[in-house]
Protein backbone atom coordinates (compact mmCIF):
# COMPACT_ATOMS: atom_id res chain seq x y z
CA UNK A 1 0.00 0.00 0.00
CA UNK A 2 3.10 1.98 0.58
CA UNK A 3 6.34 2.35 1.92
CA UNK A 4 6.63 5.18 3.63
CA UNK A 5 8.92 8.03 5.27
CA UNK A 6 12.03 6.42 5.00
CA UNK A 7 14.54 9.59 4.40
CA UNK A 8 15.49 10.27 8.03
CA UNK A 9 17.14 14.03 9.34
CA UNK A 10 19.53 11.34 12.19
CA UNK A 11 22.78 12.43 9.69
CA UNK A 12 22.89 16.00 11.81
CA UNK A 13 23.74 13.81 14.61
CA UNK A 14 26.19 11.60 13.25
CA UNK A 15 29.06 13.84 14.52
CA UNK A 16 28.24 14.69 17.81
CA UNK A 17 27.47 11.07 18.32
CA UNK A 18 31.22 10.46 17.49
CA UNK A 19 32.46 12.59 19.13
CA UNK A 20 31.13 11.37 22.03
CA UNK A 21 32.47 7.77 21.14
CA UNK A 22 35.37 8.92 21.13
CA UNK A 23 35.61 11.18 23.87
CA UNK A 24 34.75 8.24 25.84
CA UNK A 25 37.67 6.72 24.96
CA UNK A 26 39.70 9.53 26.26
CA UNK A 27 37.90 10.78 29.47
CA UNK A 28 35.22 12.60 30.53
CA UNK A 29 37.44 15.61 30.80
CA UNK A 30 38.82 15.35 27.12
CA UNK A 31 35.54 14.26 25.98
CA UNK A 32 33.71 17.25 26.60
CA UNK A 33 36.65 19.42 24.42
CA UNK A 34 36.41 16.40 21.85
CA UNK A 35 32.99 16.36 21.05
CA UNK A 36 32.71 20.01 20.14
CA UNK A 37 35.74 19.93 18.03
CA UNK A 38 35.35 16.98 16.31
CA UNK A 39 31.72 17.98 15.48
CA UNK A 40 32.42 20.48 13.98
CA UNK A 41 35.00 19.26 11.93
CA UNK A 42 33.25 16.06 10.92
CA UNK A 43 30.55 18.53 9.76
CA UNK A 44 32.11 20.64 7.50
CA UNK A 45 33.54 17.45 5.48
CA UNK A 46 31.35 14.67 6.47
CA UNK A 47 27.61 16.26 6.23
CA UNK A 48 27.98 18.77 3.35
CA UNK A 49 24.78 17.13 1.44
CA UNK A 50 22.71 16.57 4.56
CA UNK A 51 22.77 20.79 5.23
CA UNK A 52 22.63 20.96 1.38
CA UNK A 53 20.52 18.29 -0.58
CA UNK A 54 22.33 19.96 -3.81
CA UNK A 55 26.08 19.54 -2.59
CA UNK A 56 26.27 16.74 -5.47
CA UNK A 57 25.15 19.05 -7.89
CA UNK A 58 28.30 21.60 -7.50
CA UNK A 59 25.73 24.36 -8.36
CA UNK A 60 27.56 27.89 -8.03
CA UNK A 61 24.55 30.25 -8.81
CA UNK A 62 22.83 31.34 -5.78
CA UNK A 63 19.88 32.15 -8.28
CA UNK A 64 18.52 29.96 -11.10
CA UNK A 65 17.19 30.30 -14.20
CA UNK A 66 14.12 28.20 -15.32
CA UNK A 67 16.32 26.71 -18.07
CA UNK A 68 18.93 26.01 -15.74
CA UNK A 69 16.18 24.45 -13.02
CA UNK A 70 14.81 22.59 -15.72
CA UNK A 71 18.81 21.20 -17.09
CA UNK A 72 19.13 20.09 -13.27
CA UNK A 73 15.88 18.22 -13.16
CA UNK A 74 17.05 16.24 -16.44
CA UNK A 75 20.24 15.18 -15.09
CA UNK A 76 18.49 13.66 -11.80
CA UNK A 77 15.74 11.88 -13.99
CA UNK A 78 18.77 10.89 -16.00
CA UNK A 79 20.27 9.32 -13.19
CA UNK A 80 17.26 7.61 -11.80
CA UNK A 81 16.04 6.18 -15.20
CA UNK A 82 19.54 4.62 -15.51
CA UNK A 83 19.26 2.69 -12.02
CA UNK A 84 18.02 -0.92 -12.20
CA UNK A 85 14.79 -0.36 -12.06
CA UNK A 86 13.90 2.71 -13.65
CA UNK A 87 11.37 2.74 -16.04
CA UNK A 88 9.44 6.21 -16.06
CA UNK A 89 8.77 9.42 -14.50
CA UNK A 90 7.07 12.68 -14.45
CA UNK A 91 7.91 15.55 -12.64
CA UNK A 92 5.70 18.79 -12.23
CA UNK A 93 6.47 22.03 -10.39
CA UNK A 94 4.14 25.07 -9.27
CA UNK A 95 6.60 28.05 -8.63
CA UNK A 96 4.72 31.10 -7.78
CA UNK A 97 2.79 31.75 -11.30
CA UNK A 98 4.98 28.98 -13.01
CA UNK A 99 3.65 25.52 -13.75
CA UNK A 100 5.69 22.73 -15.72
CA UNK A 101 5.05 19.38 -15.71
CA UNK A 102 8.41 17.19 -17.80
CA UNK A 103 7.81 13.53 -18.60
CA UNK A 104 10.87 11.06 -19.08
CA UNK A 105 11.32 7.35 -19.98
CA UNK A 106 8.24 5.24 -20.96
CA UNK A 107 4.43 4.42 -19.39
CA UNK A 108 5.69 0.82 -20.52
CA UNK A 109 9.28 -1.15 -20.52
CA UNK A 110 10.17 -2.02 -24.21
CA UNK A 111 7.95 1.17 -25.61
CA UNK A 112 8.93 4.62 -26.37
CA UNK A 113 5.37 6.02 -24.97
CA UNK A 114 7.07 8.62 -22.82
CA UNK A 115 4.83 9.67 -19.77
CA UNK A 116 3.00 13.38 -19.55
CA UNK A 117 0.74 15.40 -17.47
CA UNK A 118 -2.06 13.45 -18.72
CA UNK A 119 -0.50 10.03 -17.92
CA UNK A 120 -2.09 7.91 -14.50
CA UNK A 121 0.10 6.71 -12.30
CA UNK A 122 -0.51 4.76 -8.85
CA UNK A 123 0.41 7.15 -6.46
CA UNK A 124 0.48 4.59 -3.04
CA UNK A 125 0.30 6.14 0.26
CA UNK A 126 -0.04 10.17 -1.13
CA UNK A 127 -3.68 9.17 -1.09
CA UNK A 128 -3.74 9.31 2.53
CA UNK A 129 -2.99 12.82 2.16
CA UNK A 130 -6.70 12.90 0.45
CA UNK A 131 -8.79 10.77 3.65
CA UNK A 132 -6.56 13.41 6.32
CA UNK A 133 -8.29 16.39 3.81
CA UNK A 134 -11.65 14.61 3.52
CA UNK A 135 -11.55 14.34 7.35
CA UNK A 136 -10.64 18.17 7.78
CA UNK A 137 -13.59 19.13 4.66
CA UNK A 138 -15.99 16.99 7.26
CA UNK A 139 -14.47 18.73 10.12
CA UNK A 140 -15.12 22.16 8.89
CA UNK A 141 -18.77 21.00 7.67
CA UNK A 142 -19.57 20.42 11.11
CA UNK A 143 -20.33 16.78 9.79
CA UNK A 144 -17.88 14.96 11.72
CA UNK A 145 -15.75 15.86 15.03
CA UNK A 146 -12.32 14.48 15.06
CA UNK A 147 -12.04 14.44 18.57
CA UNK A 148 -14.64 11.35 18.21
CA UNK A 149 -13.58 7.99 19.12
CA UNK A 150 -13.58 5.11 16.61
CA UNK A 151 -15.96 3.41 19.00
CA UNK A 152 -18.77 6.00 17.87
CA UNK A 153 -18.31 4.84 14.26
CA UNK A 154 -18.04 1.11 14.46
CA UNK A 155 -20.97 -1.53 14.61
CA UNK A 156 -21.83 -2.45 18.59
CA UNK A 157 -19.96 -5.61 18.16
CA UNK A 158 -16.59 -4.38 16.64
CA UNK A 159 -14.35 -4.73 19.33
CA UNK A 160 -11.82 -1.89 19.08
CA UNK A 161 -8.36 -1.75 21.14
CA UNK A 162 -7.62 0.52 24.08
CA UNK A 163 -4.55 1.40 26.07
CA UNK A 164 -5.46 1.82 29.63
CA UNK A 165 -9.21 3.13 29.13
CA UNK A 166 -7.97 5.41 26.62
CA UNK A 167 -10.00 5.07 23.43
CA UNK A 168 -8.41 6.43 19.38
CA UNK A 169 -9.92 9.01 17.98
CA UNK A 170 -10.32 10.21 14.55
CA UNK A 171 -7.54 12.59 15.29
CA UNK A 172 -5.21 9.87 16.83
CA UNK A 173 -5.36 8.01 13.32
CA UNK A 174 -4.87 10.77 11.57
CA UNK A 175 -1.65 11.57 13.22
CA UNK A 176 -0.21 8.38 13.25
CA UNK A 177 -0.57 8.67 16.86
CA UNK A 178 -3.36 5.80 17.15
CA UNK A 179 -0.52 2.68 18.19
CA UNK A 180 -2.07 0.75 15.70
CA UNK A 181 0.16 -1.82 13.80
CA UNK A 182 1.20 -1.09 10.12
CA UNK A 183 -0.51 -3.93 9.21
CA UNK A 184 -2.54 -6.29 10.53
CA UNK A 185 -0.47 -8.95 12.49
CA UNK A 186 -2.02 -11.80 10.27
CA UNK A 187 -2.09 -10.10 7.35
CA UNK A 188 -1.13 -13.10 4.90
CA UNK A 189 -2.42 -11.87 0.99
CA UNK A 190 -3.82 -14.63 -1.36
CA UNK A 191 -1.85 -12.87 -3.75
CA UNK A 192 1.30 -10.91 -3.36
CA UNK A 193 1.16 -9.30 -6.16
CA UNK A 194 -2.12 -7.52 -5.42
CA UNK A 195 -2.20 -7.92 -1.80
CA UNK A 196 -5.10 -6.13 -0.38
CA UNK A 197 -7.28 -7.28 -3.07
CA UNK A 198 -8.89 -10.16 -0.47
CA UNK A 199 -9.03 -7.63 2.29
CA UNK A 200 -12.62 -7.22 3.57
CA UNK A 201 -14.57 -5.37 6.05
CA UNK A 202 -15.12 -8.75 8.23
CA UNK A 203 -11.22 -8.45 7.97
CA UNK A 204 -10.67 -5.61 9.28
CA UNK A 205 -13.07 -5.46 12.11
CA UNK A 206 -10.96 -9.08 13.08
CA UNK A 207 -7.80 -7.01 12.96
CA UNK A 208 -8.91 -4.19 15.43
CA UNK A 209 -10.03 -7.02 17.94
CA UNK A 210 -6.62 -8.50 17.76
CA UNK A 211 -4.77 -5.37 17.99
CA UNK A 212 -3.03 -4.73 21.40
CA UNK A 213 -1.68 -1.26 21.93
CA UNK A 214 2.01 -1.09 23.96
CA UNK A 215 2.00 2.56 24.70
CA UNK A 216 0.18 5.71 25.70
CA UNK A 217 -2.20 6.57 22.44
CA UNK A 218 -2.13 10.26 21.30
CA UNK A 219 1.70 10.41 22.23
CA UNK A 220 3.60 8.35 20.06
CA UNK A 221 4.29 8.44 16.39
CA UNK A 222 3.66 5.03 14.67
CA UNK A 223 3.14 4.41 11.30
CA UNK A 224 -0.30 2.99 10.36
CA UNK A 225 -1.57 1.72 6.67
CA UNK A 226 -4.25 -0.02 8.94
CA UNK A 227 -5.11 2.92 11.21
CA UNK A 228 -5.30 5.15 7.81
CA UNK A 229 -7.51 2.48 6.26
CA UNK A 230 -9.71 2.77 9.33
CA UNK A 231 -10.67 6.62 9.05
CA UNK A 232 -11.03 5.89 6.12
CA UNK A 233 -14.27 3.41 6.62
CA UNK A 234 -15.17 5.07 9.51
CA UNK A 235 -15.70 8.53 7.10
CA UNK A 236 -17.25 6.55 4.59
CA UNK A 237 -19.58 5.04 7.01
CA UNK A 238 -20.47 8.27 8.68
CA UNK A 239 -21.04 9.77 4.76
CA UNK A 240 -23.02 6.55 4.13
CA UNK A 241 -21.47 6.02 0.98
CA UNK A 242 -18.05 4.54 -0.68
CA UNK A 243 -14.69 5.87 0.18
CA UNK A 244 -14.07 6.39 -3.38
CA UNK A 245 -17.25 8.70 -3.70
CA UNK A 246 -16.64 10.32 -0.94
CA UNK A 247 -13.15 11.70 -1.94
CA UNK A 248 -14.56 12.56 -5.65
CA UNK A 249 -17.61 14.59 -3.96
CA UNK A 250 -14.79 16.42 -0.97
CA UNK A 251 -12.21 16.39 -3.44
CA UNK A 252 -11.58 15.79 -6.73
CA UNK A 253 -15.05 17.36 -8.08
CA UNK A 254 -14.75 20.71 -5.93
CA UNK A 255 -10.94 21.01 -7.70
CA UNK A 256 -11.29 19.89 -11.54
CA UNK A 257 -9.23 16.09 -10.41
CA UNK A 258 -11.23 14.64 -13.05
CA UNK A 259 -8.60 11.90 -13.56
CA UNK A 260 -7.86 11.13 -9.92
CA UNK A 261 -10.21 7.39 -9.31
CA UNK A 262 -9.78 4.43 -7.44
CA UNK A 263 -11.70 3.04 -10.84
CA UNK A 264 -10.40 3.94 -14.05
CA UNK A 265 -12.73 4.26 -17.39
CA UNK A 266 -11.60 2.75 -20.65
CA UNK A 267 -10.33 5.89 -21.10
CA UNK A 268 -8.37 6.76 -17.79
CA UNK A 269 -7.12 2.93 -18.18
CA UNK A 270 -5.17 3.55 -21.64
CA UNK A 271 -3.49 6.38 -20.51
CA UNK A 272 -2.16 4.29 -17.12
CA UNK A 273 1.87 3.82 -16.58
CA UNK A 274 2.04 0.00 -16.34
CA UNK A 275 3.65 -0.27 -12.89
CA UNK A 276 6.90 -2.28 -12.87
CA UNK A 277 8.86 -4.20 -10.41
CA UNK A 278 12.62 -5.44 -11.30
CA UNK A 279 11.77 -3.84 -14.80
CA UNK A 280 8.51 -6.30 -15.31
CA UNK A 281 5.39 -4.86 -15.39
CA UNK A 282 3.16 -5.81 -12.57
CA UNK A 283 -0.37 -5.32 -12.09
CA UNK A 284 -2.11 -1.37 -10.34
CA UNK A 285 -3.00 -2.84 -6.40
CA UNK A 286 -7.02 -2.81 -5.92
CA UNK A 287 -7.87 -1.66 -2.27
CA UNK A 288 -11.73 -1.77 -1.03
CA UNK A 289 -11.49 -1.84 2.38
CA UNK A 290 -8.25 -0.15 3.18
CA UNK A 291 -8.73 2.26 0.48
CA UNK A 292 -7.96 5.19 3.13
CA UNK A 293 -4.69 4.13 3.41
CA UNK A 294 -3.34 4.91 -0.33
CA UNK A 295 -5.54 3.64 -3.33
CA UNK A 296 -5.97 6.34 -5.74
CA UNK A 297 -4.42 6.90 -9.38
CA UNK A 298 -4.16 10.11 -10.97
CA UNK A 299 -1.94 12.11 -13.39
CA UNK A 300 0.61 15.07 -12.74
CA UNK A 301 -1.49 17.61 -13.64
CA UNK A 302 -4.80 16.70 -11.36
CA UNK A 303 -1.69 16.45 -8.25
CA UNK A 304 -0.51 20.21 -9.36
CA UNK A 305 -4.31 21.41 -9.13
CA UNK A 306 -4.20 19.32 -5.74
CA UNK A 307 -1.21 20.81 -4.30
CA UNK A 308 -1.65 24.32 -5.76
CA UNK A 309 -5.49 23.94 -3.53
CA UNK A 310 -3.01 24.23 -0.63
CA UNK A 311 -0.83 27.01 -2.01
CA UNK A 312 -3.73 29.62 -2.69
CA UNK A 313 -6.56 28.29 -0.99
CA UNK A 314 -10.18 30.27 -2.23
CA UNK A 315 -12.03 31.85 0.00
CA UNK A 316 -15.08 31.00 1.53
CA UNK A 317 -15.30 27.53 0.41
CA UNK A 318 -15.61 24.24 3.13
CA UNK A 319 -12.09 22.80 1.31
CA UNK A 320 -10.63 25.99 1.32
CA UNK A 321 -11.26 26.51 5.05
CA UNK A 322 -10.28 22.93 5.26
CA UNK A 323 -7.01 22.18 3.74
CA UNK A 324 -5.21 24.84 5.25
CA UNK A 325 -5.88 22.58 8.98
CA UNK A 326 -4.26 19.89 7.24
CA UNK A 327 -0.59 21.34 6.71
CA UNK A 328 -0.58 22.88 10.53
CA UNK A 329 2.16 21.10 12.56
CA UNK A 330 -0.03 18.83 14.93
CA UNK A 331 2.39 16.09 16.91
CA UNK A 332 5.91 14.95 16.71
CA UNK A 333 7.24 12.45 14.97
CA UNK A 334 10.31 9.79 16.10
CA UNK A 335 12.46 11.68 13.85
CA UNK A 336 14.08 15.05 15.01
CA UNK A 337 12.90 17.80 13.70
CA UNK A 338 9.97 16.29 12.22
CA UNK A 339 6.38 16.59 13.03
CA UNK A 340 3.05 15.67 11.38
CA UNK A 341 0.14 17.79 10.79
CA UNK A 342 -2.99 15.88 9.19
CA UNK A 343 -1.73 12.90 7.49
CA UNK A 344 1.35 15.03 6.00
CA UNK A 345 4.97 15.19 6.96
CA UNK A 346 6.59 18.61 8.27
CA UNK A 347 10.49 18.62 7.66
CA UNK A 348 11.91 21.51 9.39
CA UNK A 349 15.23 21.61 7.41
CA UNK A 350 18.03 25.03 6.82
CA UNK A 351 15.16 27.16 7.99
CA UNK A 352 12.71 26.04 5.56
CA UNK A 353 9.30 23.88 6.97
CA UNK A 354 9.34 21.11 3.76
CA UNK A 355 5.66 19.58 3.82
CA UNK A 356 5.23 16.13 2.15
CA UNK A 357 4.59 12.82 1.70
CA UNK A 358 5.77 10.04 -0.29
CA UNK A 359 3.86 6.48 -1.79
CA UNK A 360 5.25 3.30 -2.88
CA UNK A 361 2.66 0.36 -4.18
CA UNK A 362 3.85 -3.40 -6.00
CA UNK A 363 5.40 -1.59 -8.92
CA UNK A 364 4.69 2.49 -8.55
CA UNK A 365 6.70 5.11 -6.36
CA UNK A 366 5.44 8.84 -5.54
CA UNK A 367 6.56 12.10 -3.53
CA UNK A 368 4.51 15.40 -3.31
CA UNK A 369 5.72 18.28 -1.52
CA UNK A 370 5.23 21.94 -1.01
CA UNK A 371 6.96 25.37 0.68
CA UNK A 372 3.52 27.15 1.36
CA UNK A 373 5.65 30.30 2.24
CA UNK A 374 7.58 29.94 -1.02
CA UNK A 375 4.75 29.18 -2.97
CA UNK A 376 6.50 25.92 -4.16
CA UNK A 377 4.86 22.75 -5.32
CA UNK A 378 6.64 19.60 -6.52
CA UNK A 379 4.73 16.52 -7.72
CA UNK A 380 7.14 13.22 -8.92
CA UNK A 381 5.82 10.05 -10.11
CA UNK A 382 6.92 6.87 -11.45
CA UNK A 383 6.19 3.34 -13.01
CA UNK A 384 8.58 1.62 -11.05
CA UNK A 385 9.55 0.38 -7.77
CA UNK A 386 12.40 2.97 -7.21
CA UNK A 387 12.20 5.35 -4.65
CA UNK A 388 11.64 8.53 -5.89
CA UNK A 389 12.11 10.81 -2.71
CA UNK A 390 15.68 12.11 -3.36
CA UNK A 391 14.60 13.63 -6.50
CA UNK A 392 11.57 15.10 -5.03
CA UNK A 393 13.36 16.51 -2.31
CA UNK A 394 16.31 17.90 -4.34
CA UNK A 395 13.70 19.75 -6.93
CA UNK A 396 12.34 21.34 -3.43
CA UNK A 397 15.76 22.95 -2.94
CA UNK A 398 15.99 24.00 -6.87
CA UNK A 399 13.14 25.54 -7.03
CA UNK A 400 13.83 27.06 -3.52
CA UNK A 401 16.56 29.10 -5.61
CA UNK A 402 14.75 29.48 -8.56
């Protein structure tokens, strides 16, 4: 359904860690004089790239041109289409008034169909971007409080876990605060190569009465394709409808996402990158019951109208009102300097707050970020199993001095 926040901020320690090592080594009394100095040292040559994700690209300009941004942006889709598994990729950018959207490789290994805005691509756990902004649209609405506890959703006989009388809420799962496994601990697909296809309700429900949570809810950050999949049911349930129609109506209708589905038209289905794993296409992952978690497709441009919703919210309207609550730091995280707001990831990184979150299905990888402040967007997806955070993150900082 996704892999998911994997690029960790622990390299700023790395020094001060050894330095500590080895102060140890020496004394308490040398230690102390070590750690600072080695620090700062090991800094300075060691952690160039981790204080500046562009330290590869020996850029000298403190200003770039779009040309030059978009000559940059070539070489790293360059790079990544020559790894192993690299098959295709599209990469779209909102910079203040600017839009682009650049397509690379193929939608299929052994064509020369190269991807572009219009082409749909799984984009894995980015979707749960869409049930944290479908849960803030309800929110707003007055339709829904988040503050509710799952227990006021589920059928009378759903047993649902508890840590010491404490009960999840809506906000909880959200958060990733919930203590809910990734996965259900039995979780055993018929078929591995579309796992959560035999996933049903009477599934679920089983997996929330086996659950057992080891620590306080509400404080710790734990990473939860199952707790995501919950909200969304529970807002589906509440809406009295499907998931899917439920993020068209709060969604993709109100902002033109015409091509943004959980089921594709003839249409929508010729236009699809063939996902790819070890360079073999694969099949696109159904998800019913977990479809909260990351099931969506959709193309580069319907993501740019997406993120550039958050950018320049309207006025007035409930998503408007809504999707601003969604980018607001809400909890930490177990990485430093990292917090969550609703559903996305808040980097706080060389003074800049870098809001985002990435997707990985069977055979499809994603990344979507934004500076709010900057007025910076960055949308990259691929066919393939390769990780395509680095890239995303790097076109952050380009664009940054764009």
């Amino acid at each position: 359904m996704s892999e998911e926040v994997t690029r960790t901020t622990g390299s700023r320690w790395k020094p001060f860690l050894m330095g500590a090592f080895l102060g140890g080594l020496l004394g308490f009394a040398d230690g102390a004089l070590l750690v600072g100095l080695f620090g700062w040292a090991y800094s300075i040559v060691v952690t160039e790239e981790a204080l500046d994700p562009l330290a590869d690209l020996n850029i000298t300009k403190e200003s770039l041109s779009t040309d030059e941004t978009k000559g940059y942006i070539d070489g790293l889709a360059e790079e990544y289409l020559q790894s192993e598994n690299g098959i295709g990729l599209i990469v779209g950018y909102i910079d203040g008034d600017d839009r682009e959207v650049y397509g690379y490789g193929t939608m299929r290994a052994g064509t020369d169909n190269v991807p572009d805005a219009q082409t749909v691509f799984e984009i894995g756990s980015v979707g749960k971007t869409f049930t944290a902004a479908v849960l803030a649209s309800m929110q707003t609405s007055g339709d829904i409080d988040w503050g509710s506890t799952i227990e006021d959703f589920l059928p009378e006989e759903v047993n649902a876990p508890q840590y010491q009388g404490r009960s999840i809420t809506l906000l909880d799962l959200v958060t990733q605060t919930s203590g809910l496994p990734r996965l259900p601990d039995d979780f055993e697909p018929t078929d591995m190569l579309d796992p959560y296809a035999d996933f049903k309700v009477g599934d679920l429900y089983e997996a929330l009465a086996q659950a057992r949570i080891e620590s306080p809810i509400g404080k710790s950050y734990k990473y939860s394709n199952l707790g995501f999949g919950l909200l969304g049911h529970l807002l589906a349930l509440r809406a009295e409808t499907s998931f899917e129609d439920l993020v068209v109506e709060r969604i993709c209708d109100p902002l033109g996402m015409d091509d943004t589905r959980m089921t594709l038209d003839e249409a929508q289905q010729s236009r699809v990158a063939s996902p790819h794993d070890g360079g073999k296409p694969v099949p696109v992952w159904s998800n019913e019951t977990l479809a909260g978690a990351g099931a969506f497709l959709s193309t580069a441009d319907d993501m740019l109208k997406y993120v550039a919703a958050y950018l320049q919210p309207g006025d007035g309207e409930t998503l408007s009102t809504a999707l601003p609550l969604c980018i607001e730091k809400r909890r930490p995280t177990d990485e430093p300097a990292r917090a969550i707001g609703l559903g996305w990831h808040i980097d706080s990184e060389n003074a800049l707050d870098i809001i985002w979150h990435n997707g990985g299905t069977g055979g499809s990888s994603s990344y979507v970020a934004m500076l709010p402040k900057s007025q910076i967007g960055v949308v990259v997806l691929s066919n393939s199993t390769e990780s395509v955070d680095e890239i995303g993150h790097k076109i952050v900082y380009l664009l940054h001095r764009h």
